[in-house]
N, C-alpha and C. Protein backbone atom coordinates (compact mmCIF):
# COMPACT_ATOMS: atom_id res chain seq x y z
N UNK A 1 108.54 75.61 68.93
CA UNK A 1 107.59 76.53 69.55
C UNK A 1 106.59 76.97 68.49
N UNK A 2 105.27 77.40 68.74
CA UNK A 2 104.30 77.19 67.91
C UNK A 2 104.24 79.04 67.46
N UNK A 3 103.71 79.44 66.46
CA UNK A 3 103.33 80.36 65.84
C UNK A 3 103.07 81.43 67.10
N UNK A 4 102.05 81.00 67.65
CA UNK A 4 100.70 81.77 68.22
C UNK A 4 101.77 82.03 69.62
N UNK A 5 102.41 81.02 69.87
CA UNK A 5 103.20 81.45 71.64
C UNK A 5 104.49 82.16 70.88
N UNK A 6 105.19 82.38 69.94
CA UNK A 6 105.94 83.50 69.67
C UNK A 6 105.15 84.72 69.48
N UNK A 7 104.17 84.51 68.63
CA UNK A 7 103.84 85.50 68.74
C UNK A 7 103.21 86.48 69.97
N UNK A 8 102.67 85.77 71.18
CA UNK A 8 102.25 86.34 72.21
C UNK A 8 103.72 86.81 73.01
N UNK A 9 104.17 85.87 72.72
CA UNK A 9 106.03 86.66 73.48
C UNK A 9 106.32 87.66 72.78
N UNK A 10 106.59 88.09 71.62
CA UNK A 10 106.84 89.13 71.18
C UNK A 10 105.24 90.45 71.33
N UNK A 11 104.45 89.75 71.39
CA UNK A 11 103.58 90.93 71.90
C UNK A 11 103.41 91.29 73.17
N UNK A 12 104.08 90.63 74.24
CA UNK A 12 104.01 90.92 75.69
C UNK A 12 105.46 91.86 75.64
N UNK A 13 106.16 91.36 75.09
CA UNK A 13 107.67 92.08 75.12
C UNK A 13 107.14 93.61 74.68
N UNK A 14 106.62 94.00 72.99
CA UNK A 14 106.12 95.11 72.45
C UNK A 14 105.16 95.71 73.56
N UNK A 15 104.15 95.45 74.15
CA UNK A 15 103.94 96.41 75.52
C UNK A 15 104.43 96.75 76.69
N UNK A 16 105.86 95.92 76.74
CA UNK A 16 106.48 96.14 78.19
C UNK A 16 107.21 97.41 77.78
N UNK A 17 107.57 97.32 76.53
CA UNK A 17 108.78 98.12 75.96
C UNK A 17 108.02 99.53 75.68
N UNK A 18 106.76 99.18 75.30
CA UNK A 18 106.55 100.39 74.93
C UNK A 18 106.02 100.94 76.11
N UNK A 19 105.52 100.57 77.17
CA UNK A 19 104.97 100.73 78.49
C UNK A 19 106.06 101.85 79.36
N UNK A 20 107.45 101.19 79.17
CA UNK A 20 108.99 101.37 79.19
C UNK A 20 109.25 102.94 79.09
N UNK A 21 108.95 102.78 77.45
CA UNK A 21 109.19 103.94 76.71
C UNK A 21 108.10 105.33 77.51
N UNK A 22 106.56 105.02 77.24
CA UNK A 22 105.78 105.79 78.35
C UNK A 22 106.30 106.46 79.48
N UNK A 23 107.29 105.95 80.47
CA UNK A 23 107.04 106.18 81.60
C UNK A 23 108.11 106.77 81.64
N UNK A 24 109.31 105.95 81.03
CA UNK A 24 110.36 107.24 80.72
C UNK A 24 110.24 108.86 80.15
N UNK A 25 109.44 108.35 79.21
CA UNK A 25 108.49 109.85 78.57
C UNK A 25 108.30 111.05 79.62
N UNK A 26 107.23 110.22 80.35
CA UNK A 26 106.69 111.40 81.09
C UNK A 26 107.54 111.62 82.35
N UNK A 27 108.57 110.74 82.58
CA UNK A 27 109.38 110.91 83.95
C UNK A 27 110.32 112.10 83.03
N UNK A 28 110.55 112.14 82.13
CA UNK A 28 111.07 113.12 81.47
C UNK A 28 110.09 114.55 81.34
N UNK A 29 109.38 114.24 81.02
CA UNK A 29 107.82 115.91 80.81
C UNK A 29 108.26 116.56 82.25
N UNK A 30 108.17 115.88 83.30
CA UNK A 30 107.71 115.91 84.47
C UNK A 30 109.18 116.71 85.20
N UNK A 31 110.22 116.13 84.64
CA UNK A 31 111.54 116.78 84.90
C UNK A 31 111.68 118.21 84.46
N UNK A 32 111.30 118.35 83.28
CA UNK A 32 111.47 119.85 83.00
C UNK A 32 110.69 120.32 82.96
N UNK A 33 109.41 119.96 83.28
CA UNK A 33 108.37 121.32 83.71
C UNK A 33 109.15 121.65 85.41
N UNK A 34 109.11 120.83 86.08
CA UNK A 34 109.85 121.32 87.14
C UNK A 34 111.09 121.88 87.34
N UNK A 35 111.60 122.31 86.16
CA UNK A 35 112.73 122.97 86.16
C UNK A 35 112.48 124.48 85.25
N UNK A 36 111.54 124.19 84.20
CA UNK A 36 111.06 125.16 83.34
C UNK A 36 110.73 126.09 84.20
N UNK A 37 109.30 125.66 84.97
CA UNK A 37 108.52 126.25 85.32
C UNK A 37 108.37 126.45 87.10
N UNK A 38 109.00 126.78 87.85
CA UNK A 38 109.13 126.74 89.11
C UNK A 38 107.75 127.30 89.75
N UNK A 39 107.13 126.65 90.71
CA UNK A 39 105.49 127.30 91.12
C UNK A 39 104.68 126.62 90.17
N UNK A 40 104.64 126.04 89.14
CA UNK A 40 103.53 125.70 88.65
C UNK A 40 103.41 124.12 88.47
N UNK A 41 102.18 123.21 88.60
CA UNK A 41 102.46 122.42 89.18
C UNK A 41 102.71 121.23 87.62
N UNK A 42 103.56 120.35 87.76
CA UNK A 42 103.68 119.74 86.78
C UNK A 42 102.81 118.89 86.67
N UNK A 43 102.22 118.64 84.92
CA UNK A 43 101.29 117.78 84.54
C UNK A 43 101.49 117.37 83.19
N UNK A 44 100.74 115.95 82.83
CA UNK A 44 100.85 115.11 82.08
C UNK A 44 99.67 114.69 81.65
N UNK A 45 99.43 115.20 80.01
CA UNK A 45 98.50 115.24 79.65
C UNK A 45 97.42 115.85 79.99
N UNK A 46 97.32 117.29 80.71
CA UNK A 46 96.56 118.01 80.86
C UNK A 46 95.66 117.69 82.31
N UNK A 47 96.20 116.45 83.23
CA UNK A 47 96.17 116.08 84.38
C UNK A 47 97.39 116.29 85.43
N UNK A 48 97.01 116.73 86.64
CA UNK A 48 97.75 117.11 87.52
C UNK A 48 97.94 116.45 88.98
N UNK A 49 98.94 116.45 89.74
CA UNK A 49 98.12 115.52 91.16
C UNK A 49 98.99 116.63 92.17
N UNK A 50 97.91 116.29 93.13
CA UNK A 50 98.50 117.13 94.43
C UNK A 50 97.81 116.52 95.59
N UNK A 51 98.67 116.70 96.78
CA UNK A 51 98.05 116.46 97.76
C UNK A 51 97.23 117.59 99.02
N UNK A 52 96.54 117.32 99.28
CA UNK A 52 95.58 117.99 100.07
C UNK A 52 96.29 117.96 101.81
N UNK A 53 96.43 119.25 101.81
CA UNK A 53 97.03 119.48 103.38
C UNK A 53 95.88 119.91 104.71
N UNK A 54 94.88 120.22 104.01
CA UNK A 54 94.28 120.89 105.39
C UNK A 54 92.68 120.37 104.80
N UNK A 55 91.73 120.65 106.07
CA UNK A 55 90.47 119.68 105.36
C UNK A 55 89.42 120.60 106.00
N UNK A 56 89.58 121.47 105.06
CA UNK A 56 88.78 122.67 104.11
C UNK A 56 87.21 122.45 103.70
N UNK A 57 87.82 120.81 102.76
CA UNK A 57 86.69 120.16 102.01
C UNK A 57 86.51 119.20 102.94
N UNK A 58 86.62 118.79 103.87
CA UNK A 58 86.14 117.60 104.42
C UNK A 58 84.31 117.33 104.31
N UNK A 59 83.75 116.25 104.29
CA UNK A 59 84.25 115.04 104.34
C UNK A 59 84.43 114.53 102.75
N UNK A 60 84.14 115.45 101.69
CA UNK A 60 84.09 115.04 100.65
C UNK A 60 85.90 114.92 99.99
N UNK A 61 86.98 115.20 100.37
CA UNK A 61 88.38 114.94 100.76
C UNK A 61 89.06 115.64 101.44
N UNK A 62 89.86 114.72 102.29
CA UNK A 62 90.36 114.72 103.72
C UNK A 62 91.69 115.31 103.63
N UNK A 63 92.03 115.76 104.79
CA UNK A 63 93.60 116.07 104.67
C UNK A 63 94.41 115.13 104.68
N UNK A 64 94.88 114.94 103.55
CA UNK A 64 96.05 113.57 103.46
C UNK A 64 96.29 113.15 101.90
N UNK A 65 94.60 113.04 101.37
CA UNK A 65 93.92 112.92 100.09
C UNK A 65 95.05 113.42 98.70
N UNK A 66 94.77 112.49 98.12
CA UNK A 66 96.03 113.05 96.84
C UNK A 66 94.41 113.21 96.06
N UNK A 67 94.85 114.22 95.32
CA UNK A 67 93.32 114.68 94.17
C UNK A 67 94.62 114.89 92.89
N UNK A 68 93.63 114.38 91.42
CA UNK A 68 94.24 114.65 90.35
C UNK A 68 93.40 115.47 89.98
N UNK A 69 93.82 116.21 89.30
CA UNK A 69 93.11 118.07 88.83
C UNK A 69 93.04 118.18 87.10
N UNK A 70 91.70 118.00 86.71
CA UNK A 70 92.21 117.99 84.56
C UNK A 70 92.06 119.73 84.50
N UNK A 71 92.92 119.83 83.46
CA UNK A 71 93.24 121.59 82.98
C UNK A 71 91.87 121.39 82.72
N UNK A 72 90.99 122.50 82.55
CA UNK A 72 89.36 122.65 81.87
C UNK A 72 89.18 124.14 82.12
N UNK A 73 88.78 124.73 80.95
CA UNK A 73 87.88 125.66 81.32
C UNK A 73 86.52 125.91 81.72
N UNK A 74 86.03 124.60 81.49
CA UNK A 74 84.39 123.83 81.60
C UNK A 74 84.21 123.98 82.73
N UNK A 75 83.42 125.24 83.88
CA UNK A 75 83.15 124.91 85.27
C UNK A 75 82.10 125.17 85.28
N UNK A 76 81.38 125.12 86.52
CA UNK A 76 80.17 125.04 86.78
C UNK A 76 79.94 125.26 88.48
N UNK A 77 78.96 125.82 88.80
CA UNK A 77 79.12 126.04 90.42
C UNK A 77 78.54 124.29 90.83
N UNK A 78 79.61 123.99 91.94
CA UNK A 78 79.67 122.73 92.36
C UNK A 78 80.51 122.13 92.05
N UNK A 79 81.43 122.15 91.11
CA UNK A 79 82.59 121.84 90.63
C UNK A 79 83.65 122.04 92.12
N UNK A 80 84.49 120.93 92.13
CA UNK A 80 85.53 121.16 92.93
C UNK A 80 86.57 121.71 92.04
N UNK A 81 87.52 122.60 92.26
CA UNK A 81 88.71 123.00 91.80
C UNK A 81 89.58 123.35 92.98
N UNK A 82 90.84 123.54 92.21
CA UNK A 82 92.29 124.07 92.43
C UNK A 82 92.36 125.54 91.92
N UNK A 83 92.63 126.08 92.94
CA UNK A 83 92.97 127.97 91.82
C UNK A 83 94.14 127.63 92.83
N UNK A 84 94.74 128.98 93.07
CA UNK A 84 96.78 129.69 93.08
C UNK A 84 96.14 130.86 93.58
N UNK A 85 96.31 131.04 94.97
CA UNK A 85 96.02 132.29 95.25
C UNK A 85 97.60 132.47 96.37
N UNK A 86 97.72 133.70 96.73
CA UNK A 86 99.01 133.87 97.62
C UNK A 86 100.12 132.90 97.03
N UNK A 87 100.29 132.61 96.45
CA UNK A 87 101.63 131.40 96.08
C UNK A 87 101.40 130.09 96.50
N UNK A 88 100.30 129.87 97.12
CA UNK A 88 99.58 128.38 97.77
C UNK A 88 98.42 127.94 96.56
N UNK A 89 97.87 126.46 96.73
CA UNK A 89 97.34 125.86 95.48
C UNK A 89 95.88 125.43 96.73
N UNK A 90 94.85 126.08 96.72
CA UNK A 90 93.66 125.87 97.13
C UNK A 90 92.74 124.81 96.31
N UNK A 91 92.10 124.12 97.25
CA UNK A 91 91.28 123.67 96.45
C UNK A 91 89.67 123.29 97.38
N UNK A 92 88.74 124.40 96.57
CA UNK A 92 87.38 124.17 97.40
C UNK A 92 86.27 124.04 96.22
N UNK A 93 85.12 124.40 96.71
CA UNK A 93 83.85 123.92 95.64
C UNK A 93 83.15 125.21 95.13
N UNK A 94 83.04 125.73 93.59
CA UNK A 94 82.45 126.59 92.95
C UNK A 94 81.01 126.56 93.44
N UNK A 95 80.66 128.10 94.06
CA UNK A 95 79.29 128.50 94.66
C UNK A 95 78.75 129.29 93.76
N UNK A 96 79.64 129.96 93.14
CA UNK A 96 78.60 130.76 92.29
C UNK A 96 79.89 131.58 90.85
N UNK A 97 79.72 131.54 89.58
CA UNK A 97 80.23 132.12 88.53
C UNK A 97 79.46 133.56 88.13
N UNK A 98 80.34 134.54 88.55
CA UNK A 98 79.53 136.12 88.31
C UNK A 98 79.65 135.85 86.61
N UNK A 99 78.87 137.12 86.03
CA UNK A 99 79.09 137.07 84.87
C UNK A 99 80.44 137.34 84.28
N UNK A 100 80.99 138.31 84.93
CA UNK A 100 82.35 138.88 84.94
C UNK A 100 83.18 137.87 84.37
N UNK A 101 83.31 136.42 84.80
CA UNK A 101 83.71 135.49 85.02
C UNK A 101 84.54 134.40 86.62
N UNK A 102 84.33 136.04 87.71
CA UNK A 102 84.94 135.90 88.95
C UNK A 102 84.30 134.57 89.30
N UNK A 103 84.97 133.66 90.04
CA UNK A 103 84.91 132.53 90.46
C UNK A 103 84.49 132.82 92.36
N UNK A 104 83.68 132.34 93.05
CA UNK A 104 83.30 132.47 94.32
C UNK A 104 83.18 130.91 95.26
N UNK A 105 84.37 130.83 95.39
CA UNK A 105 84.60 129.56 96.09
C UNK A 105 84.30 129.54 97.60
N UNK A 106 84.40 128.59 98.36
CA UNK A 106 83.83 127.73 99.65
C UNK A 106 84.29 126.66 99.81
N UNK A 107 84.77 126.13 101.13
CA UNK A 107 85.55 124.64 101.37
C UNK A 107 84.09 124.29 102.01
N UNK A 108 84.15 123.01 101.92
CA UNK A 108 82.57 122.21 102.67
C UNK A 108 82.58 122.27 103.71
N UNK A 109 83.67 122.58 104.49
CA UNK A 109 84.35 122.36 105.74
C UNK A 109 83.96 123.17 106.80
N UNK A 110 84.03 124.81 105.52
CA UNK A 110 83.84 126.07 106.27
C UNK A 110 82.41 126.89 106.35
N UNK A 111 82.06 127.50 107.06
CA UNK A 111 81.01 128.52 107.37
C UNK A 111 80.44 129.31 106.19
N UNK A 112 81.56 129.50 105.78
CA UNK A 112 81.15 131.31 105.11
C UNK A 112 81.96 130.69 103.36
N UNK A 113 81.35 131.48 102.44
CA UNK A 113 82.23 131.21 101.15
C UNK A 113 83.32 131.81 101.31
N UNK A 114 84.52 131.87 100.51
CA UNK A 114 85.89 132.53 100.87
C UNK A 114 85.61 134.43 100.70
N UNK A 115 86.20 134.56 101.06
CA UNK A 115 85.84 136.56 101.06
C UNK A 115 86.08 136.99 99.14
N UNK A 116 86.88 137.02 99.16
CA UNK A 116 87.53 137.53 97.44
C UNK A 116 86.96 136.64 96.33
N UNK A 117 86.27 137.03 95.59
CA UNK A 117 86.19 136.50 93.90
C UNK A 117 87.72 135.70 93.49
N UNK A 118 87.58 134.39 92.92
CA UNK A 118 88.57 134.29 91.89
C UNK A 118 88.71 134.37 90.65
N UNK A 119 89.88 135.10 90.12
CA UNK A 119 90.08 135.09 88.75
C UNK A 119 90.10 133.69 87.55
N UNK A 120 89.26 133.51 86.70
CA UNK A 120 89.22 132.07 85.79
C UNK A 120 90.57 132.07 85.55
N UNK A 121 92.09 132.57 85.62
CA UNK A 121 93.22 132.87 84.79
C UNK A 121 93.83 132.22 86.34
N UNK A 122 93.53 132.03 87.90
CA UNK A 122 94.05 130.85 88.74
C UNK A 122 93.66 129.89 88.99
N UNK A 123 92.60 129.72 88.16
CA UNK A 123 92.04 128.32 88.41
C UNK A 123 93.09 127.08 87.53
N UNK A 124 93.58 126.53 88.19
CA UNK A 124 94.75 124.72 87.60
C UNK A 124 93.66 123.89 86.58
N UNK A 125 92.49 123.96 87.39
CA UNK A 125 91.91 122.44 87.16
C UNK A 125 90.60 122.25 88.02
N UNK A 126 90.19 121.62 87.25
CA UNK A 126 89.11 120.77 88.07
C UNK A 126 89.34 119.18 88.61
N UNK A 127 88.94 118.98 90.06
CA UNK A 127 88.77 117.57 90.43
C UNK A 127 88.26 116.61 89.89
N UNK A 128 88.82 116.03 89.31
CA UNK A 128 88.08 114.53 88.92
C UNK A 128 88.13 113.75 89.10
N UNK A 129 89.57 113.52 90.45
CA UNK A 129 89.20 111.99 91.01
C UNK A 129 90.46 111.97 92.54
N UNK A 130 89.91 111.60 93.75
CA UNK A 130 90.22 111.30 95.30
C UNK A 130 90.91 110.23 95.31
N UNK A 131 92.23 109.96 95.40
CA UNK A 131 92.68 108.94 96.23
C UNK A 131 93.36 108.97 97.71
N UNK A 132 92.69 108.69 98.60
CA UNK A 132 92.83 108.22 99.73
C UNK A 132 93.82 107.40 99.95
N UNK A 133 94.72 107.68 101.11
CA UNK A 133 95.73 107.00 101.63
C UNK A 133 96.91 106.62 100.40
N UNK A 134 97.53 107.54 99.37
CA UNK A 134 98.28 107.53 98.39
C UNK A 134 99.12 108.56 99.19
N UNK A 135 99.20 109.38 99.70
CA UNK A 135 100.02 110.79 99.95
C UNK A 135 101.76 110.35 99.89
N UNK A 136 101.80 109.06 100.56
CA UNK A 136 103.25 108.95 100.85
C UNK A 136 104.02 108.69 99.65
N UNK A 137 103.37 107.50 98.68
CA UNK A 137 103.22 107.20 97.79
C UNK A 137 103.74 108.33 96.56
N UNK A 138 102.81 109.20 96.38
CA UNK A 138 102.58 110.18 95.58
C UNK A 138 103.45 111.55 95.86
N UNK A 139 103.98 111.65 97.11
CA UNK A 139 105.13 112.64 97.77
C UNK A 139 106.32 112.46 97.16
N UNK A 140 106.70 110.38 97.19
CA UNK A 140 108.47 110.38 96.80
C UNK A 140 107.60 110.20 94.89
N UNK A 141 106.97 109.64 94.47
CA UNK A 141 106.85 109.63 93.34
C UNK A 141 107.30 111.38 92.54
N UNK A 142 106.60 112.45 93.00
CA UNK A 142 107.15 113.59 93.00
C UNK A 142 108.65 114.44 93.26
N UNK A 143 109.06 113.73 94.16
CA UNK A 143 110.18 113.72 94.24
C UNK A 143 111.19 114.13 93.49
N UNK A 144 112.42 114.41 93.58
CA UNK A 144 113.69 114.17 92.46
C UNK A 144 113.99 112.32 93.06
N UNK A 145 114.21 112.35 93.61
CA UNK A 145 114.54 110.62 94.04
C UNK A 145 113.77 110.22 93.42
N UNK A 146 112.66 110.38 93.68
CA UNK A 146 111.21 109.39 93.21
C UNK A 146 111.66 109.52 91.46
N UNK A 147 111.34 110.36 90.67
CA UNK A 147 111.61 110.80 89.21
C UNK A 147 112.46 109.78 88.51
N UNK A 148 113.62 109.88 89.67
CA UNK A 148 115.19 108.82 88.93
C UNK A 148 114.93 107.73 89.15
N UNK A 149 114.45 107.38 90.72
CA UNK A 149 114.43 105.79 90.83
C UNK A 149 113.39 105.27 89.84
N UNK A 150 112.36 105.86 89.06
CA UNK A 150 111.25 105.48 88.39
C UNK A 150 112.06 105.09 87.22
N UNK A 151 112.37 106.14 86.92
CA UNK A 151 113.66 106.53 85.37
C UNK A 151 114.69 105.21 85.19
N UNK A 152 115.22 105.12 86.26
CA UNK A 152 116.26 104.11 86.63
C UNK A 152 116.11 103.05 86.36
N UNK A 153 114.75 102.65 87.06
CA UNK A 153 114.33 101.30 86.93
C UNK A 153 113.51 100.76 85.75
N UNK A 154 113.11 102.05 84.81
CA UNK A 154 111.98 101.67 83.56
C UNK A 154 113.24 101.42 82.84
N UNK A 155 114.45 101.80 82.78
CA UNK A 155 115.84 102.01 82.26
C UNK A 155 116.04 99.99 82.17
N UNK A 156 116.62 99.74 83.37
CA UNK A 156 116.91 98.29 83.73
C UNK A 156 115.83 97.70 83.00
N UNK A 157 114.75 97.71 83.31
CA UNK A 157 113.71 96.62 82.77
C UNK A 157 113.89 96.51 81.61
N UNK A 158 113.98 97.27 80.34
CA UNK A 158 114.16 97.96 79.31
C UNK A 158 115.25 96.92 78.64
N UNK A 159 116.94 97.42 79.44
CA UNK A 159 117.84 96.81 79.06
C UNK A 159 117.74 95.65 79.45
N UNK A 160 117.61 94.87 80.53
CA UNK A 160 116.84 93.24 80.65
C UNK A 160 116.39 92.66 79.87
N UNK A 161 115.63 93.18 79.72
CA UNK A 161 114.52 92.48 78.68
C UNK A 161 115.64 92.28 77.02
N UNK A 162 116.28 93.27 76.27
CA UNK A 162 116.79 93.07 75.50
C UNK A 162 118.18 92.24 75.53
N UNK A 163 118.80 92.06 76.64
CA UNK A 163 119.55 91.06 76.93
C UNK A 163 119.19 89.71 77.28
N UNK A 164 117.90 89.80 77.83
CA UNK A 164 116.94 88.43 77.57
C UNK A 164 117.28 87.60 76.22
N UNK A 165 116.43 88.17 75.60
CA UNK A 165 116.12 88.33 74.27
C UNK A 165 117.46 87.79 73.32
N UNK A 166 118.21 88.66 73.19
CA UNK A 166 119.47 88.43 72.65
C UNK A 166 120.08 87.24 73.06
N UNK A 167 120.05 86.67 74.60
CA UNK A 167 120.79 85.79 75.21
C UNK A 167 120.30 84.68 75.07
N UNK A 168 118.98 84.50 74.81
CA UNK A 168 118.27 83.41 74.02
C UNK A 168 118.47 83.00 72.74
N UNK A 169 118.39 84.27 71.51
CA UNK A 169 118.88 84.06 70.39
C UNK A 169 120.53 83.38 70.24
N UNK A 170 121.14 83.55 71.04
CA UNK A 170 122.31 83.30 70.88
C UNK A 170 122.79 81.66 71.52
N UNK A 171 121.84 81.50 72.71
CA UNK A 171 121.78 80.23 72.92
C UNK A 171 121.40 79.59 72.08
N UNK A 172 120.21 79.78 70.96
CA UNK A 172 119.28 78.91 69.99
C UNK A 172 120.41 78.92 69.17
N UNK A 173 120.88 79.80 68.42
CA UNK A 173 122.15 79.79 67.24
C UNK A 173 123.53 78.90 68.06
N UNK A 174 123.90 78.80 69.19
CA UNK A 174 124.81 78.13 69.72
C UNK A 174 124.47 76.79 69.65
N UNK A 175 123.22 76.02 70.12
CA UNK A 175 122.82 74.79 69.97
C UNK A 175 122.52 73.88 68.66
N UNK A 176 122.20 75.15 67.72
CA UNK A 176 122.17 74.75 66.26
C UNK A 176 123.42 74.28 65.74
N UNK A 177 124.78 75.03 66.51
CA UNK A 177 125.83 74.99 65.76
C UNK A 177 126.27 74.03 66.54
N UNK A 178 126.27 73.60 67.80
CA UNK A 178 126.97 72.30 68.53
C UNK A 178 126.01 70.81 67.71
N UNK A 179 124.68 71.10 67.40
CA UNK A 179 124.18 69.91 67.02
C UNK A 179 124.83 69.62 65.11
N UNK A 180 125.43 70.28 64.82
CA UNK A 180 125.82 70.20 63.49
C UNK A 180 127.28 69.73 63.33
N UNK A 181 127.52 69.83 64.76
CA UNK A 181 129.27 68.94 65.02
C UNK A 181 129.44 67.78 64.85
N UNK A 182 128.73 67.03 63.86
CA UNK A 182 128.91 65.43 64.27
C UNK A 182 130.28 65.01 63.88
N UNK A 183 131.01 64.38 64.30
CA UNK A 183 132.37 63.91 64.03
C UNK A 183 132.57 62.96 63.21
């Protein structure tokens, strides 16, 4: 086998593994913020995902819509965000920033801006990106099922792969040693 194709096998292996390692990572972050922190929504790397229940914001996202939310203090009126008001996770479009710093939100959906100022200290995040038709997807991924079966299976691939590996080496060293049997 030539230089260049070991070496691409061992570099496809070094990103699966470390790919591996990633996802276990954050299936781990993701475990104990949800245990740390009960009510607050877990995130990874300063990105968040949630799904959208009611369509507030329509048509700019729908009820169903999974939105990922980046932590920022950077807003601006027009900005979509997430604030925490009543123990529920809103998410409509910045109309206007008092100086104060009160936040004055509006769903696209609705008539009137919302009645109450929000505080910058409930705002999650800002929107930075809609996926459509993910909800189901993105529900068990959230999950405790979802968490383990992810965990589980980055687990298997993981150990696979190094029993691959090994089970090859050991075939190559086995064939070396049957071809050295000459009688």
């Amino acid at each position: 086998m030539s230089v260049i194709k070991k070496l691409a096998k061992f570099l496809v292996s070094l990103i699966v593994v470390i790919l591996i390692i990633v996802l276990i990572t954050i299936n781990f972050m993701l475990i104990y913020q949800k245990m740390a922190y009960p009510g607050k929504i877990p995130e990874v790397f300063g990105y968040k995902m949630l799904n959208v229940l009611t369509s507030s914001m329509e048509t700019e996202i729908r009820a169903g819509d999974t939105i990922i939310v980046r932590t920022t203090n950077k807003l601006a009126p027009g900005d979509i965000i997430t604030y925490k008001e009543n123990n529920q996770f809103v998410t409509h479009r910045i109309v206007e920033i008092a100086d104060d710093g009160r936040i004055t939100t509006k769903g696209d959906a609705n008539n009137t801006a919302d009645v109450l100022p929000k505080d910058i200290s409930n705002v999650e995040g800002k929107v930075v990106k809609v996926l459509s038709g993910i909800m189901p997807v993105s529900l068990f991924v959230k999950s405790p099922l979802g968490i383990f079966s992810i965990t589980i299976t980055a687990f298997a691939i993981a150990v696979s792969l190094i029993i691959m590996v090994n089970l090859k080496k050991y075939k190559k060293k086995k064939g070396e040693n049957n071809g050295n049997n000459d009688d």
